[in-house]
C-alpha atoms as a PDB file:
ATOM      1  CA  UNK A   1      62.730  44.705  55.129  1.00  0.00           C
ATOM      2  CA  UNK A   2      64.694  41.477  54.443  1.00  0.00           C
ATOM      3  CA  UNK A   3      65.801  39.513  56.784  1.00  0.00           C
ATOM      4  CA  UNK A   4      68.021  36.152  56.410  1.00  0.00           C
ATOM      5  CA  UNK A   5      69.198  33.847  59.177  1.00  0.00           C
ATOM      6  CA  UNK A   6      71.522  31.512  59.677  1.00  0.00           C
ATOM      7  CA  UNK A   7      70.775  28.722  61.782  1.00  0.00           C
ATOM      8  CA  UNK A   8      73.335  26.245  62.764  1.00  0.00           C
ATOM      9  CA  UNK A   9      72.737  22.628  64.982  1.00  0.00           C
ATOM     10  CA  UNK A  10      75.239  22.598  68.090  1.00  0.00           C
ATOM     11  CA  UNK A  11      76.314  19.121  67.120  1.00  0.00           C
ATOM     12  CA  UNK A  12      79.727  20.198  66.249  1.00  0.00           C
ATOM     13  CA  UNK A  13      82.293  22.817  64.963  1.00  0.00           C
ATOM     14  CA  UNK A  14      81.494  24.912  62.275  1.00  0.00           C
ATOM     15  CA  UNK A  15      83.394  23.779  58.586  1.00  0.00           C
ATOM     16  CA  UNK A  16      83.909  25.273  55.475  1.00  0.00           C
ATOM     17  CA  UNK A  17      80.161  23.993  54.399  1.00  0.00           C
ATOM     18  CA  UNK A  18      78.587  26.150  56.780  1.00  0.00           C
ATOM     19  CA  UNK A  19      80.834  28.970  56.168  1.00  0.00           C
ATOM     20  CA  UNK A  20      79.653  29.554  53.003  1.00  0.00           C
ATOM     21  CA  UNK A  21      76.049  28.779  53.507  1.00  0.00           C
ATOM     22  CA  UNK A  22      76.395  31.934  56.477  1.00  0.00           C
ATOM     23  CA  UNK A  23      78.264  33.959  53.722  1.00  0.00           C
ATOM     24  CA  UNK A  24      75.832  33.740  51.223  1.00  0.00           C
ATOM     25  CA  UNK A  25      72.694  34.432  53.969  1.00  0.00           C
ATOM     26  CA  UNK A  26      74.070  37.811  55.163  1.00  0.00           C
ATOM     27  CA  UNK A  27      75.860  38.842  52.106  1.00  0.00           C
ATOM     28  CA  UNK A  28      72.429  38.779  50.608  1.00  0.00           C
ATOM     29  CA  UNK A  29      70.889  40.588  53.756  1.00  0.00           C
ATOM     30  CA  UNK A  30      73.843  43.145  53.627  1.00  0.00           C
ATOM     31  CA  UNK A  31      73.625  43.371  49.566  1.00  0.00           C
ATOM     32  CA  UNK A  32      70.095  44.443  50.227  1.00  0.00           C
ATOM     33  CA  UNK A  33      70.355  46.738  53.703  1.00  0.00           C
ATOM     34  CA  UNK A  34      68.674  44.316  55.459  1.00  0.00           C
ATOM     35  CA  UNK A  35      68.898  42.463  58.729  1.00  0.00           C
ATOM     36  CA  UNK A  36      70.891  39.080  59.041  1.00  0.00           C
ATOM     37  CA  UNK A  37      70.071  36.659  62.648  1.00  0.00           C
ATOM     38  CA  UNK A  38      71.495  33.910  64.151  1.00  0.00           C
ATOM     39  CA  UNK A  39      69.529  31.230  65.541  1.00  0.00           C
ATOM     40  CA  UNK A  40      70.931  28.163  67.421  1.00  0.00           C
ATOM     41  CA  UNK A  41      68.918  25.174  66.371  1.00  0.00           C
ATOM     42  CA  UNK A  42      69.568  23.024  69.708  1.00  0.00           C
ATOM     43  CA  UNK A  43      65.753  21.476  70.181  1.00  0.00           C
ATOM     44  CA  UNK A  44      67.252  18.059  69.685  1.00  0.00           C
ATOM     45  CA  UNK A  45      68.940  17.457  73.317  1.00  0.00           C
ATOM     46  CA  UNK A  46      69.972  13.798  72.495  1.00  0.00           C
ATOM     47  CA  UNK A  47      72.926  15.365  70.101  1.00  0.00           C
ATOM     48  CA  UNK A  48      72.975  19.296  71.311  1.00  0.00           C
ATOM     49  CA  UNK A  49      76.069  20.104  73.306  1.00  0.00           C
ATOM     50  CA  UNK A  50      76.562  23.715  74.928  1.00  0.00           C
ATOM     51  CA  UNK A  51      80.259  23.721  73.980  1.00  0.00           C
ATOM     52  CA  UNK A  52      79.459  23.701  70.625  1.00  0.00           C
ATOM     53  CA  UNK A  53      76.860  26.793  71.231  1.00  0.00           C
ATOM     54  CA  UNK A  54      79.726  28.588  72.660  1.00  0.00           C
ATOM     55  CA  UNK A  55      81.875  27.501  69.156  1.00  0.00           C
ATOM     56  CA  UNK A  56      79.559  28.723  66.966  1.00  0.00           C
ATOM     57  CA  UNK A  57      79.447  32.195  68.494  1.00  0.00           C
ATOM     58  CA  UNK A  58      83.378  32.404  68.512  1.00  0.00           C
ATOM     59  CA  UNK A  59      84.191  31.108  65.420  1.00  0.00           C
ATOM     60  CA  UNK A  60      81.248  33.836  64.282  1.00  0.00           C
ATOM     61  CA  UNK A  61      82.449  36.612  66.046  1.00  0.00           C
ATOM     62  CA  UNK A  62      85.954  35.915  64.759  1.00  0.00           C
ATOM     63  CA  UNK A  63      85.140  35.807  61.404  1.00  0.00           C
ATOM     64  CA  UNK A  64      83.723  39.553  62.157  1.00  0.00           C
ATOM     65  CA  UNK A  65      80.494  39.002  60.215  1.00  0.00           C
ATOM     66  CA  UNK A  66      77.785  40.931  62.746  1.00  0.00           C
ATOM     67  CA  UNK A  67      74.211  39.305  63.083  1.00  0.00           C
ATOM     68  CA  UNK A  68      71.545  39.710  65.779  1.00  0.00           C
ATOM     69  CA  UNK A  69      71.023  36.857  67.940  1.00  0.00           C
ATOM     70  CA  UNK A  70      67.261  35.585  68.135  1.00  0.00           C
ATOM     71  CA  UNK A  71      66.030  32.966  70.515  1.00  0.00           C
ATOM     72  CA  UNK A  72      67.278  29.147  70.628  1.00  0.00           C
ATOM     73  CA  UNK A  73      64.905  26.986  69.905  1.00  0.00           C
ATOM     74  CA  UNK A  74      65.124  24.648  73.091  1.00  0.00           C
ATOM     75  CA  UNK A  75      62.865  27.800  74.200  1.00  0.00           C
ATOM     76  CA  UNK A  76      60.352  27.910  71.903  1.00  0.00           C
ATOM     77  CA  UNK A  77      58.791  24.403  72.975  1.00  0.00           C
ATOM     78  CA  UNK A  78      55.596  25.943  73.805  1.00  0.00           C
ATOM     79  CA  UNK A  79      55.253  27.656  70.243  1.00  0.00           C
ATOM     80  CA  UNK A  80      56.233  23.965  69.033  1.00  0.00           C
ATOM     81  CA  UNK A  81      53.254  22.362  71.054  1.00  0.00           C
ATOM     82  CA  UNK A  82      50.940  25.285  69.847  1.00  0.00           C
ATOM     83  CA  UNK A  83      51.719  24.381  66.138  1.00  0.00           C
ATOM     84  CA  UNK A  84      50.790  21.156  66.759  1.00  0.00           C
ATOM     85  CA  UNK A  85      47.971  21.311  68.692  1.00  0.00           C
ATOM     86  CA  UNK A  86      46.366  23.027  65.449  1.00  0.00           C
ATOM     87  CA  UNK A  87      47.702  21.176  63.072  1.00  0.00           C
ATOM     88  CA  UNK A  88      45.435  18.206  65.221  1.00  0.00           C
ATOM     89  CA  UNK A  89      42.648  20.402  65.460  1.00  0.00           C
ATOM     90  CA  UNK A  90      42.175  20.439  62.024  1.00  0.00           C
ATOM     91  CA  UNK A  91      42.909  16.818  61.582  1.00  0.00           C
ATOM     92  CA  UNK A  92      45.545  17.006  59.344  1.00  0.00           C
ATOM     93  CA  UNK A  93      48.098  15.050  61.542  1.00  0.00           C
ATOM     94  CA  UNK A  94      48.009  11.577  63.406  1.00  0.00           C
ATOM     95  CA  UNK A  95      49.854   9.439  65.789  1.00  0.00           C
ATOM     96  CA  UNK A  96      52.058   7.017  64.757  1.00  0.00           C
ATOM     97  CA  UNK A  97      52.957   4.199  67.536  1.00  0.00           C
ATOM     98  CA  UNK A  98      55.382   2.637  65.359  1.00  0.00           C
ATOM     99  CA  UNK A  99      59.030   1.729  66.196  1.00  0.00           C
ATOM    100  CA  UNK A 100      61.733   2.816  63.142  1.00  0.00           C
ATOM    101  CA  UNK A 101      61.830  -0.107  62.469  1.00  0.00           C
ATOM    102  CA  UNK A 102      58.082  -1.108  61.900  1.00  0.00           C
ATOM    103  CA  UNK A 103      58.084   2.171  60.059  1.00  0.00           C
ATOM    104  CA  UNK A 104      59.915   1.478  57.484  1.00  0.00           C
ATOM    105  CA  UNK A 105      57.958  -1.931  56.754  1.00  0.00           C
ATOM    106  CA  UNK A 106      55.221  -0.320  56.828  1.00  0.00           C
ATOM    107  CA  UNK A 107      56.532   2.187  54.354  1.00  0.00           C
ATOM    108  CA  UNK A 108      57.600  -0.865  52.061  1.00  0.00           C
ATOM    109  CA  UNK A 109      55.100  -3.244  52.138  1.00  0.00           C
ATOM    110  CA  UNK A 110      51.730  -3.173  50.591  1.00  0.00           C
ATOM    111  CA  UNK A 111      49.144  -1.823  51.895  1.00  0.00           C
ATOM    112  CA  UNK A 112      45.353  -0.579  51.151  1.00  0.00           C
ATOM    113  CA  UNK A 113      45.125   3.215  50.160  1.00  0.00           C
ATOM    114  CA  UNK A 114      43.016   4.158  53.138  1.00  0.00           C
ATOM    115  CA  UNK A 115      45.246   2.867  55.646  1.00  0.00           C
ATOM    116  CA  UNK A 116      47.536   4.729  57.880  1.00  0.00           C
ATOM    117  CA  UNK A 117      51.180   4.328  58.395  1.00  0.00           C
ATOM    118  CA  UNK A 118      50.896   4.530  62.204  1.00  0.00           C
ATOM    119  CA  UNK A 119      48.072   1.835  62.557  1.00  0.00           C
ATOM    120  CA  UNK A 120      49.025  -0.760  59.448  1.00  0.00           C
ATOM    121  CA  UNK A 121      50.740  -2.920  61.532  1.00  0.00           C
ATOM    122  CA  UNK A 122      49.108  -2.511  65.117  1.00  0.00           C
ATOM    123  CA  UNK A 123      45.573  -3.349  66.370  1.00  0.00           C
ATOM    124  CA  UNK A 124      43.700  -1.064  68.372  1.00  0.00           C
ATOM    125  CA  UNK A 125      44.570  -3.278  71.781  1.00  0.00           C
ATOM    126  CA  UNK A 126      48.273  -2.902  70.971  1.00  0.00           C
ATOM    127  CA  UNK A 127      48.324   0.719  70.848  1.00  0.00           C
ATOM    128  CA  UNK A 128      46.454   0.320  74.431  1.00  0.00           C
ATOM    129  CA  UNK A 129      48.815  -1.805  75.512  1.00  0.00           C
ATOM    130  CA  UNK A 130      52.188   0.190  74.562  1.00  0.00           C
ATOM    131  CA  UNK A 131      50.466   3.573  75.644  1.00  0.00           C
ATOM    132  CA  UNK A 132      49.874   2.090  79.107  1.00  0.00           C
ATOM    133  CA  UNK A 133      53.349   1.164  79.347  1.00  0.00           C
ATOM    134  CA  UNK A 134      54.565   5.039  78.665  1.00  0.00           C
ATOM    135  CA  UNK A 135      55.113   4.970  75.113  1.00  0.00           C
ATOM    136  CA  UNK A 136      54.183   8.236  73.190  1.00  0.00           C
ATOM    137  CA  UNK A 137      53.639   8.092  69.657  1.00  0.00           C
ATOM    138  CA  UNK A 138      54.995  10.530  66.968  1.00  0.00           C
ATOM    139  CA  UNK A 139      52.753  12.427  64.679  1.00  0.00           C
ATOM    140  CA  UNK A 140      52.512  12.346  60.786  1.00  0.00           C
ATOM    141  CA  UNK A 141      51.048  14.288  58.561  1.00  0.00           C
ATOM    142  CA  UNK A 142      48.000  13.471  56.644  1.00  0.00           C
ATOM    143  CA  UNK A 143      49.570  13.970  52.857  1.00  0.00           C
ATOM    144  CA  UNK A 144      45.792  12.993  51.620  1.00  0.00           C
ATOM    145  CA  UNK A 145      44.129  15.280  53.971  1.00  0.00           C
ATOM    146  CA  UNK A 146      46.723  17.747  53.077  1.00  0.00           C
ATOM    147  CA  UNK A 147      45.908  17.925  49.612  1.00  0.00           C
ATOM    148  CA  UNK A 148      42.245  18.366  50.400  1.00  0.00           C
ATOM    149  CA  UNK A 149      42.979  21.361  52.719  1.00  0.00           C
ATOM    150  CA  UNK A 150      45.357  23.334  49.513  1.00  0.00           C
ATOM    151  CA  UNK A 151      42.778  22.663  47.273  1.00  0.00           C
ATOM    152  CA  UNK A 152      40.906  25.282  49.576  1.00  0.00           C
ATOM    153  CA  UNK A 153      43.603  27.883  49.168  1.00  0.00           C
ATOM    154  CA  UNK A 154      44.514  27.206  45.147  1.00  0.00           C
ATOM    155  CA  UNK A 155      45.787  31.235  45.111  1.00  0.00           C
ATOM    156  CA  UNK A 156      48.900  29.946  47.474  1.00  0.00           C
ATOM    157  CA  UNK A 157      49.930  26.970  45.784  1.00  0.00           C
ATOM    158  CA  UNK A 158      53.585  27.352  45.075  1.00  0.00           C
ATOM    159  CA  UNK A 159      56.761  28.957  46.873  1.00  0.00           C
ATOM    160  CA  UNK A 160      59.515  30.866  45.272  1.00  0.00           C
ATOM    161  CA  UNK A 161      63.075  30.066  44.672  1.00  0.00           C
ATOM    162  CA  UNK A 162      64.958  32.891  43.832  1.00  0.00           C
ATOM    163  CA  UNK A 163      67.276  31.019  41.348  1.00  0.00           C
ATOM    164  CA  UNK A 164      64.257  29.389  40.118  1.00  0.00           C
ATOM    165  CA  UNK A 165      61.037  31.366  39.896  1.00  0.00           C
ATOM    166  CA  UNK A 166      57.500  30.358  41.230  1.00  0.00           C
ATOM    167  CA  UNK A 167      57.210  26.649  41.970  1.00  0.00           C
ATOM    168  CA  UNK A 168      54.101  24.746  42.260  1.00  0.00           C
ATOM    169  CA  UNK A 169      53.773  22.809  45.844  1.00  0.00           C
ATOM    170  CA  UNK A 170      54.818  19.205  45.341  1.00  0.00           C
ATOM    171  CA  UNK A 171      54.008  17.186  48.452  1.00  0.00           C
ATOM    172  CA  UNK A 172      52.624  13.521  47.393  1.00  0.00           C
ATOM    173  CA  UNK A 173      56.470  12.829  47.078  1.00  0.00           C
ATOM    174  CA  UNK A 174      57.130  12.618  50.802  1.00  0.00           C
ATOM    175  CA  UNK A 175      54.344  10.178  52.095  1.00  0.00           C
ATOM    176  CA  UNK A 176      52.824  10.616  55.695  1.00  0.00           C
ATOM    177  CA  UNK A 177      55.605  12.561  56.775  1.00  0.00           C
ATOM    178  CA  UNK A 178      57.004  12.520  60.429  1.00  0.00           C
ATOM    179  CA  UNK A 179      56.292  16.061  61.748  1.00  0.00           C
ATOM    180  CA  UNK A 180      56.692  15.557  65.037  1.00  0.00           C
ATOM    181  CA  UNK A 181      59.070  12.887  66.945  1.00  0.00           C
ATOM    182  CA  UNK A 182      58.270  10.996  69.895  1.00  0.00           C
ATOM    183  CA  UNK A 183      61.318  12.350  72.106  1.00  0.00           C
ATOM    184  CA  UNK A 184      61.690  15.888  71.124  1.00  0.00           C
ATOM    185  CA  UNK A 185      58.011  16.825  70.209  1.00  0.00           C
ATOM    186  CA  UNK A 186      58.404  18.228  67.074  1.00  0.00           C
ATOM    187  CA  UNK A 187      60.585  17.993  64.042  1.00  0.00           C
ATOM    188  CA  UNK A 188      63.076  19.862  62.266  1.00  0.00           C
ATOM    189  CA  UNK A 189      60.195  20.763  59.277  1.00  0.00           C
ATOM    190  CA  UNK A 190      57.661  22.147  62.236  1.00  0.00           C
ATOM    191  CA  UNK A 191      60.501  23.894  64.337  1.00  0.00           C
ATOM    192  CA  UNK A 192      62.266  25.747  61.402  1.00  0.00           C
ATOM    193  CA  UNK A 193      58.819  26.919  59.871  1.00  0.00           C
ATOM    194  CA  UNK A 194      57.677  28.302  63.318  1.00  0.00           C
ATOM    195  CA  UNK A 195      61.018  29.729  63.913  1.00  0.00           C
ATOM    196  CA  UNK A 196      61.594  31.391  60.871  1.00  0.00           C
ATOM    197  CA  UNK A 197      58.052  32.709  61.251  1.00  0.00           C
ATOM    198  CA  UNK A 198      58.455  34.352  64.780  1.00  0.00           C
ATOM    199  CA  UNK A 199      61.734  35.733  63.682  1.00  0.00           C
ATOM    200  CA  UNK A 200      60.026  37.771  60.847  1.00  0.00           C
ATOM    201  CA  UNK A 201      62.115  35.994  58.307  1.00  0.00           C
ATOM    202  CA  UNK A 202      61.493  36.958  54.575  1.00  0.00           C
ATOM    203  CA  UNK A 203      64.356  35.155  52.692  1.00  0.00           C
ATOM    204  CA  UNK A 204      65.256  31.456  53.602  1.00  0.00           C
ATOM    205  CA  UNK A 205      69.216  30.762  52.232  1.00  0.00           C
ATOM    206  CA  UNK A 206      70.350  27.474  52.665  1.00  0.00           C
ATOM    207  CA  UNK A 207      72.025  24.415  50.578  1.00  0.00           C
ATOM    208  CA  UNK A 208      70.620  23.043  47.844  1.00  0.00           C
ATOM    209  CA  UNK A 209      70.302  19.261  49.458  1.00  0.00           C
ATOM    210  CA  UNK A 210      66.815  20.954  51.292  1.00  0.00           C
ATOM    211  CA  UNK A 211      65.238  22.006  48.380  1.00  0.00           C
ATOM    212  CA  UNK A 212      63.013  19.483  47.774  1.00  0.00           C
ATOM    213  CA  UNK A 213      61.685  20.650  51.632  1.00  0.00           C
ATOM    214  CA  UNK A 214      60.997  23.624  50.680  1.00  0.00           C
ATOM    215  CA  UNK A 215      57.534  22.096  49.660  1.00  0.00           C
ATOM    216  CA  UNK A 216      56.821  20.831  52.794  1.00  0.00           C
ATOM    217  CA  UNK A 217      57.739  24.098  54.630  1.00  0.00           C
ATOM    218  CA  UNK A 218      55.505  25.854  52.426  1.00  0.00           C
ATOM    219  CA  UNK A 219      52.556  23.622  52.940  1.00  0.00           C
ATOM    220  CA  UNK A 220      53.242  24.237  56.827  1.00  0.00           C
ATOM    221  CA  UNK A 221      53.058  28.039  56.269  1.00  0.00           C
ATOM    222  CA  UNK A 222      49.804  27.628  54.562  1.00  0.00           C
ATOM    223  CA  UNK A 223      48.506  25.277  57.549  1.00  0.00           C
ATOM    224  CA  UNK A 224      49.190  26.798  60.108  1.00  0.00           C
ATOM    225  CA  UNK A 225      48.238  30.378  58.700  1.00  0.00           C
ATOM    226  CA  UNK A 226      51.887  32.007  59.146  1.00  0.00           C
ATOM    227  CA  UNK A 227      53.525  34.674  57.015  1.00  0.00           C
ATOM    228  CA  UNK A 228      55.280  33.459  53.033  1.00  0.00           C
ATOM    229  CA  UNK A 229      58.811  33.381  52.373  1.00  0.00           C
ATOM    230  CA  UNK A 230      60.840  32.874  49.957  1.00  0.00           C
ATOM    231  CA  UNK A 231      64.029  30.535  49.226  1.00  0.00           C
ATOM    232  CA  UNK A 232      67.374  30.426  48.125  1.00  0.00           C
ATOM    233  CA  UNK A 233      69.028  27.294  47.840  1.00  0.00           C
ATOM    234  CA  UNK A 234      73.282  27.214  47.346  1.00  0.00           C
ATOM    235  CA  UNK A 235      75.394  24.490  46.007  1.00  0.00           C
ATOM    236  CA  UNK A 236      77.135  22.649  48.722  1.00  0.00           C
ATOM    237  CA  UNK A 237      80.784  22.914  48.768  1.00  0.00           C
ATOM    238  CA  UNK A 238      82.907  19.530  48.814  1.00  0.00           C
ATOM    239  CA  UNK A 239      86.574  18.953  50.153  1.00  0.00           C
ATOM    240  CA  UNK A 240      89.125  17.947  48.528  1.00  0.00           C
ATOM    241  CA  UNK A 241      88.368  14.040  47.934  1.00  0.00           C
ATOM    242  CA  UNK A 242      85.047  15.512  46.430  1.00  0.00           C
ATOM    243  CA  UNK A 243      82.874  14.634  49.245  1.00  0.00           C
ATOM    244  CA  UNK A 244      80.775  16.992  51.067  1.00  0.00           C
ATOM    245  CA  UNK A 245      81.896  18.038  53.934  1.00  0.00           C
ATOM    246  CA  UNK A 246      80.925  16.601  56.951  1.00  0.00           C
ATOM    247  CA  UNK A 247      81.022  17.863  60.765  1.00  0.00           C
ATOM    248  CA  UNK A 248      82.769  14.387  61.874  1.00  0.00           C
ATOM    249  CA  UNK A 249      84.781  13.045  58.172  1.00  0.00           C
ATOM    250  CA  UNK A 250      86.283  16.548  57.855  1.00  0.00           C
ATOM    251  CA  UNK A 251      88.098  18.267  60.998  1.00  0.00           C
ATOM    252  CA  UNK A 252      90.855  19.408  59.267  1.00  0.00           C
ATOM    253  CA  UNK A 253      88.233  21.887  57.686  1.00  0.00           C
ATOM    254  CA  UNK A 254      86.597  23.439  60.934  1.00  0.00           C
ATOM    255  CA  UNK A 255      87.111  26.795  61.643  1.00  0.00           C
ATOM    256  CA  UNK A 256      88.296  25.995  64.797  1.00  0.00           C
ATOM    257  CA  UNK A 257      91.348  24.121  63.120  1.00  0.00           C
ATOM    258  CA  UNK A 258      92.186  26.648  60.819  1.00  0.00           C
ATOM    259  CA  UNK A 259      92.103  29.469  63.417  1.00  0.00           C
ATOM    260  CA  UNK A 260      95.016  27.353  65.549  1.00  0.00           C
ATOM    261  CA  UNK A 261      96.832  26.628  62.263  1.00  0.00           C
ATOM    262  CA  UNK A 262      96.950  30.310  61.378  1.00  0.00           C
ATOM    263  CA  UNK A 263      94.463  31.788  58.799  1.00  0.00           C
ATOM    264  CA  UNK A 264      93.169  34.827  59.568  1.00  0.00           C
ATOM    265  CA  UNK A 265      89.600  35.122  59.069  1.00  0.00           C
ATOM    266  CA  UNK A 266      89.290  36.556  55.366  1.00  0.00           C
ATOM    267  CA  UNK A 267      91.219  33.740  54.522  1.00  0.00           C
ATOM    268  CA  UNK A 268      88.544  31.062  55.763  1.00  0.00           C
ATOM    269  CA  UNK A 269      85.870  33.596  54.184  1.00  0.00           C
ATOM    270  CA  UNK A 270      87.486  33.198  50.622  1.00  0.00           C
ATOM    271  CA  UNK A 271      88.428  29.818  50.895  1.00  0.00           C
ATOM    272  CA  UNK A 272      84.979  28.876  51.544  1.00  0.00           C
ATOM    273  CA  UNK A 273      83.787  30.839  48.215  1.00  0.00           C
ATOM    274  CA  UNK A 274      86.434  29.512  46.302  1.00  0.00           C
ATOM    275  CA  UNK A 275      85.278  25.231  46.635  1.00  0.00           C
ATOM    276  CA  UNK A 276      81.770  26.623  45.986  1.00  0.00           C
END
């Protein structure tokens, strides 16, 4: 059975962008008798608001397009921690005690092949030191390790795009990754890939600015042992300056604004489709 999703951040109101991106995920569930979810994506509680939660389920329901509702993923923590847990088991991840800042000199400075993006800049008494004081580091993957750990499984290296065919996993381009943050536990690569997992999802439909993650979602799947899918990846739609459209640059383009200014909700549908 296929089954899309579409899975939406509570950061904001819903525009025209994500419109179309729900469109296209259950038209193609629909299309093919098959079963279409929504998920609210609200792990990060620094941004997450409830009264966009509630927004997204109105403007939803308004726009009469029927999905089942799955778990949020603010309660799927322990699932998170699980992932983990054996992704450091099998010593594919590490801790990173960096700030953003020393990070991203790390990242751009050089640096010997062996050496790790979390301890480049730190001695071993420093990481002491700010771990006695309460600081918790974030976890990377091991890209290197990685690598070694595919070459065990060549029959599954590559995910499928729909559009494009059979793709051959590309992960050297992304470094020692970030896969789980130090405030929220996990990531958005780890919590989607679980998620999409426990939901039984079989098609992933989403813009085209996350295809290049597609690799890295992959690789998780493969880690971490969990069921294939495969993609779909849109165009993005742009308003009419011919930027994309943004939750905060574009309110004029929220459902919520064109529900009070009138347009009834086949209107919104089409006018999504038609600055695709």
């Amino acid at each position: 059975m296929i089954v899309t999703r579409f899975a939406p951040s509570p950061t904001g109101f819903l525009h025209l962008g994500h419109i179309y991106s729900l469109i296209c995920s259950y038209e193609y569930s629909k299309n093919h008798n098959g079963k279409f979810i929504l998920r609210i994506e609200d792990i990060d509680f620094t941004r997450c608001k409830n009264i966009y939660t509630e927004a997204i389920i109105k403007d939803i329901n308004w726009l009469k397009i029927p999905f089942f509702r799955t778990k949020n993923q603010s309660m799927r923590r322990k699932q998170y921690s699980r992932a983990l847990n054996s992704l450091k088991s099998k010593d594919l991840i590490y801790p990173c005690w960096l700030s953003r800042k020393e990070a991203k000199e790390a990242l751009t400075a050089p640096h010997k092949e062996d050496s790790k993006i979390g301890h480049f800049l730190l001695s071993e008494q420093e990481i002491k030191i700010r771990e006695d004081i309460g600081i918790t580091p974030a976890w990377r993957l091991n890209i290197r390790k990685c690598i070694d750990f595919l070459k065990q499984h060549e029959e599954k290296l590559y995910w499928h795009d729909i559009n494009v065919g059979r793709l051959p996993i590309d992960i050297e381009q992304f470094g020692d990754l970030i896969i789980a943050r130090k405030d929220i536990s996990t990531s958005y690569h780890l919590s989607v890939t679980v998620d999409d997992n426990a939901d039984g999802i079989s098609h992933i439909i989403r813009g085209n600015d996350l295809f290049n993650y597609s690799n890295i979602h992959r690789l998780l799947q493969i880690l971490l042992d969990l069921n294939e899918t495969k993609w779909m990846h849109h165009a993005l739609i742009n308003d009419h300056s011919g930027n994309r459209i943004a939750k905060r640059s574009s309110p004029e383009l929220t459902v919520k604004n064109l529900r009070e200014s009138g347009h009834a909700p086949y209107e919104v549908i089409n006018l999504s489709k038609s600055m695709a």
